[in-house]
Structure formats: structure tokens, C-alpha cells
PDB file of N, CA and C in Angstrom:
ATOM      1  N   UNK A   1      62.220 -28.213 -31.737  1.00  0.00           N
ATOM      2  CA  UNK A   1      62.412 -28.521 -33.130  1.00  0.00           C
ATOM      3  C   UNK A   1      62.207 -27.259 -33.958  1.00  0.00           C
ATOM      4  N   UNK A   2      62.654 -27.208 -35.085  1.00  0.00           N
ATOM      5  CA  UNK A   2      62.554 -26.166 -35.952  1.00  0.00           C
ATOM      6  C   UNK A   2      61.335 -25.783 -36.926  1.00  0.00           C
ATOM      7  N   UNK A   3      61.173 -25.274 -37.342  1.00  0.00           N
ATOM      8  CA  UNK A   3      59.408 -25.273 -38.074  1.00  0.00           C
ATOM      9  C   UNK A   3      59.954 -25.636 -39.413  1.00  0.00           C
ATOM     10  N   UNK A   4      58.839 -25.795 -39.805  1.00  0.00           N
ATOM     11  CA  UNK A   4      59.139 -26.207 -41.142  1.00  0.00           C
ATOM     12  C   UNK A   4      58.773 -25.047 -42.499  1.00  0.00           C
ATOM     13  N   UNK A   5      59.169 -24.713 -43.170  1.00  0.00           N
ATOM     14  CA  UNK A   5      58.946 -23.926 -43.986  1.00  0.00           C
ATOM     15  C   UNK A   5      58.019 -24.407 -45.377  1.00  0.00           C
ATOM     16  N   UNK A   6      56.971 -23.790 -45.895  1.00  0.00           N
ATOM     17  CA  UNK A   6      56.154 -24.518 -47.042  1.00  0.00           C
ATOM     18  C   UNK A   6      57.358 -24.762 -48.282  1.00  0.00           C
ATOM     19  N   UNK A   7      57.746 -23.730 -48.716  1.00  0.00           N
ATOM     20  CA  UNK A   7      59.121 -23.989 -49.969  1.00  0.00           C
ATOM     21  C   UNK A   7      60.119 -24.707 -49.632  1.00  0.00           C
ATOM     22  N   UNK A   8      60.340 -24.634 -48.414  1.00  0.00           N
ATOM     23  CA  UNK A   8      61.448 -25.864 -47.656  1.00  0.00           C
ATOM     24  C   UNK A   8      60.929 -27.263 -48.518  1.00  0.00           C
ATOM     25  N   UNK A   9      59.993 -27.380 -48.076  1.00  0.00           N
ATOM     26  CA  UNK A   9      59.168 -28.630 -48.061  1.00  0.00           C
ATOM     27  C   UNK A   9      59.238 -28.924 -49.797  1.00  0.00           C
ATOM     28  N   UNK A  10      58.411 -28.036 -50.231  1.00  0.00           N
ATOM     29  CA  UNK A  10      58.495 -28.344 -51.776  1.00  0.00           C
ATOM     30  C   UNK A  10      59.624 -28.625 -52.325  1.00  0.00           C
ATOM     31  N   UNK A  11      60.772 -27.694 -52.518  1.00  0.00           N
ATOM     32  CA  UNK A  11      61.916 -27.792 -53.017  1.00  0.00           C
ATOM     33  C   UNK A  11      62.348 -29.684 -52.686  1.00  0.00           C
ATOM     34  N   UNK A  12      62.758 -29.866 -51.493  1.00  0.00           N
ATOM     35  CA  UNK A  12      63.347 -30.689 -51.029  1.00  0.00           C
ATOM     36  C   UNK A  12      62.299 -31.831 -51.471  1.00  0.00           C
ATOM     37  N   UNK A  13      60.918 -31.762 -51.500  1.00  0.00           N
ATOM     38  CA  UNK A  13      60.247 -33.081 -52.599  1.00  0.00           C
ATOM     39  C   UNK A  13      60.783 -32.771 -53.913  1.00  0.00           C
ATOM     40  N   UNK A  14      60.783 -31.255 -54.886  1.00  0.00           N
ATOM     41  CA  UNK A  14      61.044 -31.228 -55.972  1.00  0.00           C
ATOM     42  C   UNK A  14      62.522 -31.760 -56.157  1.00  0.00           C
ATOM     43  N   UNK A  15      63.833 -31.626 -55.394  1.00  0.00           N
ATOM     44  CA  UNK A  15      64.800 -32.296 -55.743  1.00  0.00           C
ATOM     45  C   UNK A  15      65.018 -34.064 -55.374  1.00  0.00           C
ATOM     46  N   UNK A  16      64.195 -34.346 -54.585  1.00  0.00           N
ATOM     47  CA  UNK A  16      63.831 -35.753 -54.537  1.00  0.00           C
ATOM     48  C   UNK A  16      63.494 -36.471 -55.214  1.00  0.00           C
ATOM     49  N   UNK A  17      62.141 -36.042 -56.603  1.00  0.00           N
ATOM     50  CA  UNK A  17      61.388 -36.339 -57.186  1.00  0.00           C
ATOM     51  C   UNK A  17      62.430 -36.041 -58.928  1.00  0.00           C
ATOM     52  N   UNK A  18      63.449 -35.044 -58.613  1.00  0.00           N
ATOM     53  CA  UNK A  18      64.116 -34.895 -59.764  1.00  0.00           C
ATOM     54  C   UNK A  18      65.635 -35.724 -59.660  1.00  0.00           C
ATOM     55  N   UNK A  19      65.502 -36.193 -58.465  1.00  0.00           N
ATOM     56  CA  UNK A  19      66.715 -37.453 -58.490  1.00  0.00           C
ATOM     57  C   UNK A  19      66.421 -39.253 -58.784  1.00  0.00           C
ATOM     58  N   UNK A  20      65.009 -38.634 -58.680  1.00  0.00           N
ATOM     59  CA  UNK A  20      64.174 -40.442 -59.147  1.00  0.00           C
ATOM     60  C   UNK A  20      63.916 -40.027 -60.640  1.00  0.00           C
ATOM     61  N   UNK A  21      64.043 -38.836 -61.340  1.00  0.00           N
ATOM     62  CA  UNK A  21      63.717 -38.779 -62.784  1.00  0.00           C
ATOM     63  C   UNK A  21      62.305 -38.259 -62.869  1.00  0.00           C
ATOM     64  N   UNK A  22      61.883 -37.252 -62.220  1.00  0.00           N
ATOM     65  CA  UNK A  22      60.404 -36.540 -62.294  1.00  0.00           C
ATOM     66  C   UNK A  22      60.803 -35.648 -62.009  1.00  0.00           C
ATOM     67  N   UNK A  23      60.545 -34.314 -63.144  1.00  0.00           N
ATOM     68  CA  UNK A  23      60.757 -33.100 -62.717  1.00  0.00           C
ATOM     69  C   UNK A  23      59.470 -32.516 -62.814  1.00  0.00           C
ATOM     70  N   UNK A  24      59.161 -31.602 -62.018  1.00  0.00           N
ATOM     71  CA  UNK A  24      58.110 -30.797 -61.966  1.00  0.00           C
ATOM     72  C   UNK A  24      58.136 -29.306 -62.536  1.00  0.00           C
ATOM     73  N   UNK A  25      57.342 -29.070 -63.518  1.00  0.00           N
ATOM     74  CA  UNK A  25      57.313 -28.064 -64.473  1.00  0.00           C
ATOM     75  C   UNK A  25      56.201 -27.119 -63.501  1.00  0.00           C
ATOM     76  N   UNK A  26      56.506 -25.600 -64.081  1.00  0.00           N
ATOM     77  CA  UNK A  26      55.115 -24.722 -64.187  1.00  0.00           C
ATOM     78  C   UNK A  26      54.220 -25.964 -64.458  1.00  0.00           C
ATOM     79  N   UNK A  27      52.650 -25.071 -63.792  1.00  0.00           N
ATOM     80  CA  UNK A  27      51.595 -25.506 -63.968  1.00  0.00           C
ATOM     81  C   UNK A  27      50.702 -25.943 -63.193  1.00  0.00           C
ATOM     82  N   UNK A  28      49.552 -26.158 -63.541  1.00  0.00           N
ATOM     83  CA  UNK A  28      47.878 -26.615 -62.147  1.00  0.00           C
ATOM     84  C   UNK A  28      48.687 -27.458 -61.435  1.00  0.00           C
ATOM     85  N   UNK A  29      49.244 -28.810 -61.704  1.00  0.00           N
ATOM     86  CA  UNK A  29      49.545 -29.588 -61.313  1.00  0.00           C
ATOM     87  C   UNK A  29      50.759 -29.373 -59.749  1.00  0.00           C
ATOM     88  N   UNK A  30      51.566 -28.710 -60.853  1.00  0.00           N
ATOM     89  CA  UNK A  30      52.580 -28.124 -59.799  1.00  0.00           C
ATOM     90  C   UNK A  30      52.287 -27.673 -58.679  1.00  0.00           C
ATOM     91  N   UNK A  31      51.435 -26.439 -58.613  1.00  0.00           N
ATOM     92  CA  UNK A  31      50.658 -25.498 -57.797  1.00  0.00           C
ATOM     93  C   UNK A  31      49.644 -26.363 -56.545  1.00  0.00           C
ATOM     94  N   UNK A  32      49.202 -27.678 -57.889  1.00  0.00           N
ATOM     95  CA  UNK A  32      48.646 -28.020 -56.359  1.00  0.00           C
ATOM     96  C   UNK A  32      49.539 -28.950 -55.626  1.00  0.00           C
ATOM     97  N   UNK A  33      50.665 -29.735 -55.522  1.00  0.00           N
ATOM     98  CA  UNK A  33      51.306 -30.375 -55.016  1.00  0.00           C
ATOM     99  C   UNK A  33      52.153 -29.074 -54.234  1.00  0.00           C
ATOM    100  N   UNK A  34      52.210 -27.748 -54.270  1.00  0.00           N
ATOM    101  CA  UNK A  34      52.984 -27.031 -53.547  1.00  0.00           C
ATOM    102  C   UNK A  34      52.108 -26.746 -52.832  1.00  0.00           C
ATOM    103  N   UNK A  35      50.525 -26.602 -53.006  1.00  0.00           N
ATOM    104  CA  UNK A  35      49.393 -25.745 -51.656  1.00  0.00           C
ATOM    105  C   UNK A  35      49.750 -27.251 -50.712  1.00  0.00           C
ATOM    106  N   UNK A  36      49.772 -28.371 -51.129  1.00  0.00           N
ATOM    107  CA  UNK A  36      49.636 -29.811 -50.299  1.00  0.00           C
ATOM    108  C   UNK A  36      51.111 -29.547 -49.526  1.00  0.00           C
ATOM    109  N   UNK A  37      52.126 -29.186 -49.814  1.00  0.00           N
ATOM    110  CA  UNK A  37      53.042 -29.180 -49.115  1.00  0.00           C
ATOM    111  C   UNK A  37      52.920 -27.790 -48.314  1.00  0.00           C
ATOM    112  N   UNK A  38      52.435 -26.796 -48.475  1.00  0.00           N
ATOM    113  CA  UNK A  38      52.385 -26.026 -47.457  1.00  0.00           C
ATOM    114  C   UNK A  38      50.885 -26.539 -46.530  1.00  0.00           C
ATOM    115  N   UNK A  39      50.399 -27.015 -47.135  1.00  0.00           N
ATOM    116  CA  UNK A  39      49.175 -27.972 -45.866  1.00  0.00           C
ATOM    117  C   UNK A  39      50.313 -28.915 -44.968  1.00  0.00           C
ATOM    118  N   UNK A  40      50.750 -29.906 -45.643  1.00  0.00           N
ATOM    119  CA  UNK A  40      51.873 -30.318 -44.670  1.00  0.00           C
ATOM    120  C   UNK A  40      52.649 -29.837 -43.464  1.00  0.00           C
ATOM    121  N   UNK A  41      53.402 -28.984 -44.000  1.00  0.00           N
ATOM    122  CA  UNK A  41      54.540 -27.737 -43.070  1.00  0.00           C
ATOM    123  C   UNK A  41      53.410 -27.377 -42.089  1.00  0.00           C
ATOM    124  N   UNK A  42      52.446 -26.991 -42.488  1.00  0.00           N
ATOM    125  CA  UNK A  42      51.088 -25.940 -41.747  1.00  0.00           C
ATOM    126  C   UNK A  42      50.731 -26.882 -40.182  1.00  0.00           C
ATOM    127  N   UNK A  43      50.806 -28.415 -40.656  1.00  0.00           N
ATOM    128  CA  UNK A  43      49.696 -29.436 -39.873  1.00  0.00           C
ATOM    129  C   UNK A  43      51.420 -30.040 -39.251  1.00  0.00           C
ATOM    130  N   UNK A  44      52.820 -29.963 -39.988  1.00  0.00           N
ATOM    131  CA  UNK A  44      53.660 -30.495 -38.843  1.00  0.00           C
ATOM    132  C   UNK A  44      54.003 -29.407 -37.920  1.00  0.00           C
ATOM    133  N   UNK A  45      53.961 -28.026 -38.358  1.00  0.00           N
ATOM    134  CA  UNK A  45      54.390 -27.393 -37.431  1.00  0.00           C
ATOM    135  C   UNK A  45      53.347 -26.789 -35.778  1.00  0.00           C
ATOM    136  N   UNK A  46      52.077 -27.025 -36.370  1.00  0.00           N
ATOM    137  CA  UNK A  46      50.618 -27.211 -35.533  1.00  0.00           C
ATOM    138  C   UNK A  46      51.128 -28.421 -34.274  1.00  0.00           C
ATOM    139  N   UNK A  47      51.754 -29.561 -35.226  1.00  0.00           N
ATOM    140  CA  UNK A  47      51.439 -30.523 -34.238  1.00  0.00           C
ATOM    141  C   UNK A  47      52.781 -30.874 -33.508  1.00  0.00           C
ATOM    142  N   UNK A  48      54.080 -29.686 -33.956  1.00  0.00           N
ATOM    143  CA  UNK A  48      55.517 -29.774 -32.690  1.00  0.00           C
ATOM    144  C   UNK A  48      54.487 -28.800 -31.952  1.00  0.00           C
ATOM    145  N   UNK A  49      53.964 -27.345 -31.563  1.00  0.00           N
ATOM    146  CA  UNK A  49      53.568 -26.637 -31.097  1.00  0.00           C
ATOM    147  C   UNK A  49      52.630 -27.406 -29.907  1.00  0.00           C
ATOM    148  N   UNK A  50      51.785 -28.310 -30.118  1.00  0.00           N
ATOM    149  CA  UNK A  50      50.779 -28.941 -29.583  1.00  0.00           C
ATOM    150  C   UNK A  50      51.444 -30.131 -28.783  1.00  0.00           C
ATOM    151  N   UNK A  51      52.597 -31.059 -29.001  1.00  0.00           N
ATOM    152  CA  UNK A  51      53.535 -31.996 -28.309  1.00  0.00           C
ATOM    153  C   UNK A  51      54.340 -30.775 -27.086  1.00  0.00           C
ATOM    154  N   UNK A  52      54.612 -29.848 -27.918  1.00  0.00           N
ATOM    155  CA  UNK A  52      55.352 -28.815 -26.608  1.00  0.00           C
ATOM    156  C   UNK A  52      54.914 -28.613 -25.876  1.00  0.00           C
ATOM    157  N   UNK A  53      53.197 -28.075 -25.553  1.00  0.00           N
ATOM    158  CA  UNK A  53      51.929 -28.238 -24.811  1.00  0.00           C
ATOM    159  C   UNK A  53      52.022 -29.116 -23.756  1.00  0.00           C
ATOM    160  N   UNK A  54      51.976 -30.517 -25.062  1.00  0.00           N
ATOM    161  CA  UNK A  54      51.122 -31.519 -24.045  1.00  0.00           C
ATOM    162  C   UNK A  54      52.825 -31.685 -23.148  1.00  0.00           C
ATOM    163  N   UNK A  55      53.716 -31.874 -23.563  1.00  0.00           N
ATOM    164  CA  UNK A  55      54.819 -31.801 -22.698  1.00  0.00           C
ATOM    165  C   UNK A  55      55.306 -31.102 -21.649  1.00  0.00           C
ATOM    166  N   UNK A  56      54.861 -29.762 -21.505  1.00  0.00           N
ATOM    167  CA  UNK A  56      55.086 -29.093 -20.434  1.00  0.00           C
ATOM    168  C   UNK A  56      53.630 -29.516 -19.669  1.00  0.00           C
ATOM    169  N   UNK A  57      52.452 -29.840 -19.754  1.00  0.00           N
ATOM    170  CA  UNK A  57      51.555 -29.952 -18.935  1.00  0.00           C
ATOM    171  C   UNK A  57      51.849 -31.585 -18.469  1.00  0.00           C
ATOM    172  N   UNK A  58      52.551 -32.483 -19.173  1.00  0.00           N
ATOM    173  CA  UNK A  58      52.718 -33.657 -18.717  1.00  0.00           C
ATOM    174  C   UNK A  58      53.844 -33.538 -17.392  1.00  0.00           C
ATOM    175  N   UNK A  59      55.295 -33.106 -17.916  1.00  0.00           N
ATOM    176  CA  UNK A  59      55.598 -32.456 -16.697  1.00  0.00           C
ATOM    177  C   UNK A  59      55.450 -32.085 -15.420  1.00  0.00           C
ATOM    178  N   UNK A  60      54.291 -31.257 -15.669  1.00  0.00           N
ATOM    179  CA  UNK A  60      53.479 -30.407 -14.568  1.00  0.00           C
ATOM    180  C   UNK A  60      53.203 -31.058 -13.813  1.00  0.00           C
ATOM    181  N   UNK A  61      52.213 -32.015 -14.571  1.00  0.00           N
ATOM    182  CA  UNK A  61      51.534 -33.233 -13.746  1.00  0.00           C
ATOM    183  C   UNK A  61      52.428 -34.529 -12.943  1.00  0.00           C
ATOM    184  N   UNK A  62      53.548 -34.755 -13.916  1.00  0.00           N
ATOM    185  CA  UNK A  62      54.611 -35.737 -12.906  1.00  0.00           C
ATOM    186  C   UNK A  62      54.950 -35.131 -12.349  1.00  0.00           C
ATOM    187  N   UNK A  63      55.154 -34.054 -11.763  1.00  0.00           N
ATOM    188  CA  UNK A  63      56.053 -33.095 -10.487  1.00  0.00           C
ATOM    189  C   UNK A  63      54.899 -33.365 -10.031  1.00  0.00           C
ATOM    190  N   UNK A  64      53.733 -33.168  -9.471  1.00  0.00           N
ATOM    191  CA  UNK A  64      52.504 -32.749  -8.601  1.00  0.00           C
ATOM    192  C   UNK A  64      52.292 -34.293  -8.201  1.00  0.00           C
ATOM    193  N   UNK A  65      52.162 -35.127  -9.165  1.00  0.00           N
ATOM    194  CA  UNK A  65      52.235 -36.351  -8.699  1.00  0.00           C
ATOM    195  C   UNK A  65      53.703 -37.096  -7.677  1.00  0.00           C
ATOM    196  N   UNK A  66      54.367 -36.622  -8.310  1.00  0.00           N
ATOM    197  CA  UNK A  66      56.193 -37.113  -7.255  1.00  0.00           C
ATOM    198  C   UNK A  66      55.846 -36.458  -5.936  1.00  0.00           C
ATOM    199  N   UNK A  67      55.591 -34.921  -6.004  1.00  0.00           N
ATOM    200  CA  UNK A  67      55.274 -34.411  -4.805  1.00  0.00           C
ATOM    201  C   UNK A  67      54.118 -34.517  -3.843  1.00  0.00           C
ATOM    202  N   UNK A  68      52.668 -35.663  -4.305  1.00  0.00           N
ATOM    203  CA  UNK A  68      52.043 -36.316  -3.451  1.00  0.00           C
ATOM    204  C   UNK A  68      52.404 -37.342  -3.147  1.00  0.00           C
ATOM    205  N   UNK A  69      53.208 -38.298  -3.677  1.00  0.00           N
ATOM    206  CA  UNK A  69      53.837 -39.956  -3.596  1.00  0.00           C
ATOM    207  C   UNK A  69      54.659 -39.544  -2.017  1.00  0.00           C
ATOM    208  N   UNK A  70      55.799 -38.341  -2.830  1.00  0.00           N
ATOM    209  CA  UNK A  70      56.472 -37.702  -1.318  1.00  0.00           C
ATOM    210  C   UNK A  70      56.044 -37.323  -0.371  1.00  0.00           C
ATOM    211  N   UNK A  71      55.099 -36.619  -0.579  1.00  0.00           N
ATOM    212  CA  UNK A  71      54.258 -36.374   0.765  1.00  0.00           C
ATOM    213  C   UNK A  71      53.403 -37.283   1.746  1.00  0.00           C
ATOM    214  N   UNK A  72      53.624 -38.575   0.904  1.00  0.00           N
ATOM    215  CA  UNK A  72      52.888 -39.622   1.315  1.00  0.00           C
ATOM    216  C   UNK A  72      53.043 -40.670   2.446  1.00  0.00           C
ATOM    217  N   UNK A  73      54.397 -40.450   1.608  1.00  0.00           N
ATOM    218  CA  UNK A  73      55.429 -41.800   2.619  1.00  0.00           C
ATOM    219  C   UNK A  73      57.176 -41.118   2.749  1.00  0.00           C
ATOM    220  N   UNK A  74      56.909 -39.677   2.515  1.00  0.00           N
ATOM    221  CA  UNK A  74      57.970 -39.537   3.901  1.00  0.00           C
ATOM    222  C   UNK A  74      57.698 -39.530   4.869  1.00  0.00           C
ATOM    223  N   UNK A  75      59.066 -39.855   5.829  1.00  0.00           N
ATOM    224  CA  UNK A  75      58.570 -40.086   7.370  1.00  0.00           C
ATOM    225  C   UNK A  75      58.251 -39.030   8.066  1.00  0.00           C
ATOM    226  N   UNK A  76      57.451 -39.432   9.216  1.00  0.00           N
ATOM    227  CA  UNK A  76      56.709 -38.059   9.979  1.00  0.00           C
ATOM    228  C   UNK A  76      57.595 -37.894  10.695  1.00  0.00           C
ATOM    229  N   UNK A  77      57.421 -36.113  10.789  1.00  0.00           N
ATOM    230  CA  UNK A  77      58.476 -35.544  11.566  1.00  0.00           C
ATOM    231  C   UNK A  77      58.825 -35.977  12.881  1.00  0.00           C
ATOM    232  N   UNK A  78      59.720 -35.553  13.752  1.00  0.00           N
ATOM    233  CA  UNK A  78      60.158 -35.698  14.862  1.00  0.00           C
ATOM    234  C   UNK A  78      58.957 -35.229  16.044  1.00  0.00           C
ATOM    235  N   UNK A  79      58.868 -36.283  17.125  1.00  0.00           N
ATOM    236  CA  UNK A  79      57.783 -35.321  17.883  1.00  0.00           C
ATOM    237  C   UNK A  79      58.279 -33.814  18.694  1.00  0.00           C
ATOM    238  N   UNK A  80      57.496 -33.077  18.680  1.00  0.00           N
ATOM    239  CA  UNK A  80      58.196 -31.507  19.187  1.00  0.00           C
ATOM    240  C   UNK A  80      58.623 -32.253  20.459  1.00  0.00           C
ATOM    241  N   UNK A  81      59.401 -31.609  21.356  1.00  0.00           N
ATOM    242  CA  UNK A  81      59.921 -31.625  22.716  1.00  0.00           C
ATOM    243  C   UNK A  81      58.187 -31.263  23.643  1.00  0.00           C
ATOM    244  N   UNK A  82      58.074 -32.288  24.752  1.00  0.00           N
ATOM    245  CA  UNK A  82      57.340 -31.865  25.901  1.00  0.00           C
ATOM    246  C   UNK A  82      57.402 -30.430  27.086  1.00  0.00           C
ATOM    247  N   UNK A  83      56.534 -29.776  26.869  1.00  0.00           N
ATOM    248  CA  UNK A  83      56.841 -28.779  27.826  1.00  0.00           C
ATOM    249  C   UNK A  83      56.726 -29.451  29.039  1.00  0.00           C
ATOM    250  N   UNK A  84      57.602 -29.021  30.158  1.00  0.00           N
ATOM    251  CA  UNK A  84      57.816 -29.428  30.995  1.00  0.00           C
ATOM    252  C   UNK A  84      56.825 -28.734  32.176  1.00  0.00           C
ATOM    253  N   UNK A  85      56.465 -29.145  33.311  1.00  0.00           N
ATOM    254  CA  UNK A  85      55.545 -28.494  34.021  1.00  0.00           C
ATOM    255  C   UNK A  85      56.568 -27.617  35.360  1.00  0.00           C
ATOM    256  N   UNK A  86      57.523 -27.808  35.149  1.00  0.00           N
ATOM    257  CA  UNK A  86      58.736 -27.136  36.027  1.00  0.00           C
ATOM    258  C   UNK A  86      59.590 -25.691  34.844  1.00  0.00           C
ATOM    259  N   UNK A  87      59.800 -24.888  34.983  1.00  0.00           N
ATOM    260  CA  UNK A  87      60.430 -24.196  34.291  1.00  0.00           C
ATOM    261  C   UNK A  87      62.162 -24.365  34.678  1.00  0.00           C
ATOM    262  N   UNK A  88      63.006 -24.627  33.760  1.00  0.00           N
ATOM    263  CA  UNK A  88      64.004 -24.771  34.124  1.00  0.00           C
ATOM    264  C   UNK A  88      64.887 -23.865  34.583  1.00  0.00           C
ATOM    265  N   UNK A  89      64.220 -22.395  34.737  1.00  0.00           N
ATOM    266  CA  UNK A  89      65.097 -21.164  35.382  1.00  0.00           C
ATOM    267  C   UNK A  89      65.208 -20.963  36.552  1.00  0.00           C
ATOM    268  N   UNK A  90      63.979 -22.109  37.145  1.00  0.00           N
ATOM    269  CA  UNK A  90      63.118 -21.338  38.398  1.00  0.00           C
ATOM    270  C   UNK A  90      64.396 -22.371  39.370  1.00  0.00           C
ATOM    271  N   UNK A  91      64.604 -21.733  40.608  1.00  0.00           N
ATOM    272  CA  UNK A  91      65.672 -22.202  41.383  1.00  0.00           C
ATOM    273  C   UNK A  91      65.138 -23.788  41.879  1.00  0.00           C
ATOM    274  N   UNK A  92      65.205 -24.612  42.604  1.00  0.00           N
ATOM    275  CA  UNK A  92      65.095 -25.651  43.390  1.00  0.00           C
ATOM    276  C   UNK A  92      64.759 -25.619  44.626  1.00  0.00           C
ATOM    277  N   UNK A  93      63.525 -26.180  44.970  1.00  0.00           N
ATOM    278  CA  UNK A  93      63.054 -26.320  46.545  1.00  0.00           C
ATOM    279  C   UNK A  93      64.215 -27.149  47.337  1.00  0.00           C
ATOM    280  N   UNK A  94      64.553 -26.690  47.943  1.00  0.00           N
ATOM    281  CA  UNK A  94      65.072 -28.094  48.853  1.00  0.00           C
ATOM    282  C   UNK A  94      64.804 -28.876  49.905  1.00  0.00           C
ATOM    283  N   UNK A  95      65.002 -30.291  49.419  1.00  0.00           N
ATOM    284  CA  UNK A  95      63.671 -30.918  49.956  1.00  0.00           C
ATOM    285  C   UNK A  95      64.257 -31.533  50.953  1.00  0.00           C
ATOM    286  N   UNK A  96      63.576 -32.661  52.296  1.00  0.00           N
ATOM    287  CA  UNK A  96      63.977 -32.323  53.568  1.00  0.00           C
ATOM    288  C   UNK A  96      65.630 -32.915  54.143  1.00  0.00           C
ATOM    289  N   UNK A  97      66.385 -33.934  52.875  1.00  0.00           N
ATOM    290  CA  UNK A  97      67.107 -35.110  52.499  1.00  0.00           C
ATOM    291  C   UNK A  97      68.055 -34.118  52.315  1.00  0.00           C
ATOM    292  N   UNK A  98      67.987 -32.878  51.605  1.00  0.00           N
ATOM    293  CA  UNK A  98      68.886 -31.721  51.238  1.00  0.00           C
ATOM    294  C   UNK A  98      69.416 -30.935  52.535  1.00  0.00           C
ATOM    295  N   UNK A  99      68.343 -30.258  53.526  1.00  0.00           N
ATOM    296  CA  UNK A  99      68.422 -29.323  54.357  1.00  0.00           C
ATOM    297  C   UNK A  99      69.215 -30.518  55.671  1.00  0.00           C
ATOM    298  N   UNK A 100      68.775 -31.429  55.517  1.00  0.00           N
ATOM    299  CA  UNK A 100      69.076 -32.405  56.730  1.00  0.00           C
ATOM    300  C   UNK A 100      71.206 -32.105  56.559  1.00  0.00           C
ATOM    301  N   UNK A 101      70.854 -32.756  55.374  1.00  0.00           N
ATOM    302  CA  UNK A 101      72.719 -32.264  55.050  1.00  0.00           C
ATOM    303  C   UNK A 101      73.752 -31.467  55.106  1.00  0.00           C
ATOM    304  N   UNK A 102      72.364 -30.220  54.788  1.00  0.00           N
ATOM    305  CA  UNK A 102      72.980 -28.858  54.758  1.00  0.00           C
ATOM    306  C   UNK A 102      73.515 -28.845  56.766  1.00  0.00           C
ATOM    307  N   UNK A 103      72.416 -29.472  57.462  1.00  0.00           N
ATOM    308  CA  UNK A 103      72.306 -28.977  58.959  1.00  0.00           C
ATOM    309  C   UNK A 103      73.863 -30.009  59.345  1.00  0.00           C
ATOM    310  N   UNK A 104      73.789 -30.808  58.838  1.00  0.00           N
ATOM    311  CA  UNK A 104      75.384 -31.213  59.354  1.00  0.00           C
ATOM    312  C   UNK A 104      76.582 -31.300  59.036  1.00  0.00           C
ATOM    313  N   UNK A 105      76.599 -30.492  57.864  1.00  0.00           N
ATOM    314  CA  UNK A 105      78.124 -29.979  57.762  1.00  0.00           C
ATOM    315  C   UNK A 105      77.856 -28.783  58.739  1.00  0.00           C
ATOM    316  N   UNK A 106      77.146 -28.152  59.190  1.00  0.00           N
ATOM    317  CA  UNK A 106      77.141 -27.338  60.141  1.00  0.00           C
ATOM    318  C   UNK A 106      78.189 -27.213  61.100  1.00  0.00           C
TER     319      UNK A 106
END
């Protein structure tokens, strides 16, 4: 949002107030309805500054929260693969069902 300016503020009551038929002259009076409008501008623009705050820390906090919910109840990974107690490079014994075969194509 845009800030607000103190004469912004005044003007735009003073032509408000001079379209209902109240014009505002020099004077105490004047002066203090313009310090009240720059108290205004002062305390709205304090409090976009302070919503921007609390908005990026609200943020913050729903991401950190989505990302424990997620971490919660996604599913657990895949189990790793079993090492095997044979290495699969290592050649093959041959066992006695093998050699018997081998002996009669002989």
C-alpha cells in the first residue's frame, strides 16, 4: 500500500468538509485539526508497516508448518536394496548336478 501523506490527508478532509459547506480558515483551530491529521497519516502508515511484518512472519510460519505436516505423513521411502552375501562378479562354484553333466556330454 502507499503511505499516506499528512497534507494528503488534510486537504482531502479540507475539500470534504468544504463540499458539506465547512470551510476551514487560517487559525488555532485549523492547525490543530492538521497536527490530528498528520497524527493520523503517522499511526496509518506505522500500522501498513507493522501488517507487512506480521505478514511476512505469518508466512514464514505457514511454510514451516506445511513443511512439518509434510514431513509427517509423506510416505517412507523405499527400503534400500539388501546386500547380498554372494558378490555378483565372483564366478560360480559348480556344484556336483553341474559337473555330473558336464562329465556326459563328454
Amino acid at each position: 500500500m502507499k503511505t499516506v501523506n499528512k497534507d494528503e490527508l488534510f486537504q482531502n478532509l479540507s475539500g470534504f468538509l468544504k463540499s458539506k459547506g465547512i470551510e476551514l480558515k487560517e487559525g488555532t483551530y485549523t492547525h490543530r485539526v492538521q497536527q490530528g491529521c498528520g497524527l493520523l497519516a503517522e499511526a496509518v502508515n506505522a500500522t501498513q508497516k507493522t501488517v507487512r511484518r506480521a505478514k511476512t512472519k505469518a508466512d514464514q510460519t505457514l511454510d514451516q508448518i506445511r513443511q512439518s505436516i509434510h514431513k509427517a505423513t509423506a510416505p517412507p521411502p523405499p527400503p534400500a536394496p539388501k546386500a547380498s552375501a554372494k558378490p555378483k562378479s565372483a564366478p560360480r562354484a559348480k556344484t556336483k548336478s553341474a559337473r555330473a553333466g558336464a562329465a556326459r556330454k563328454k
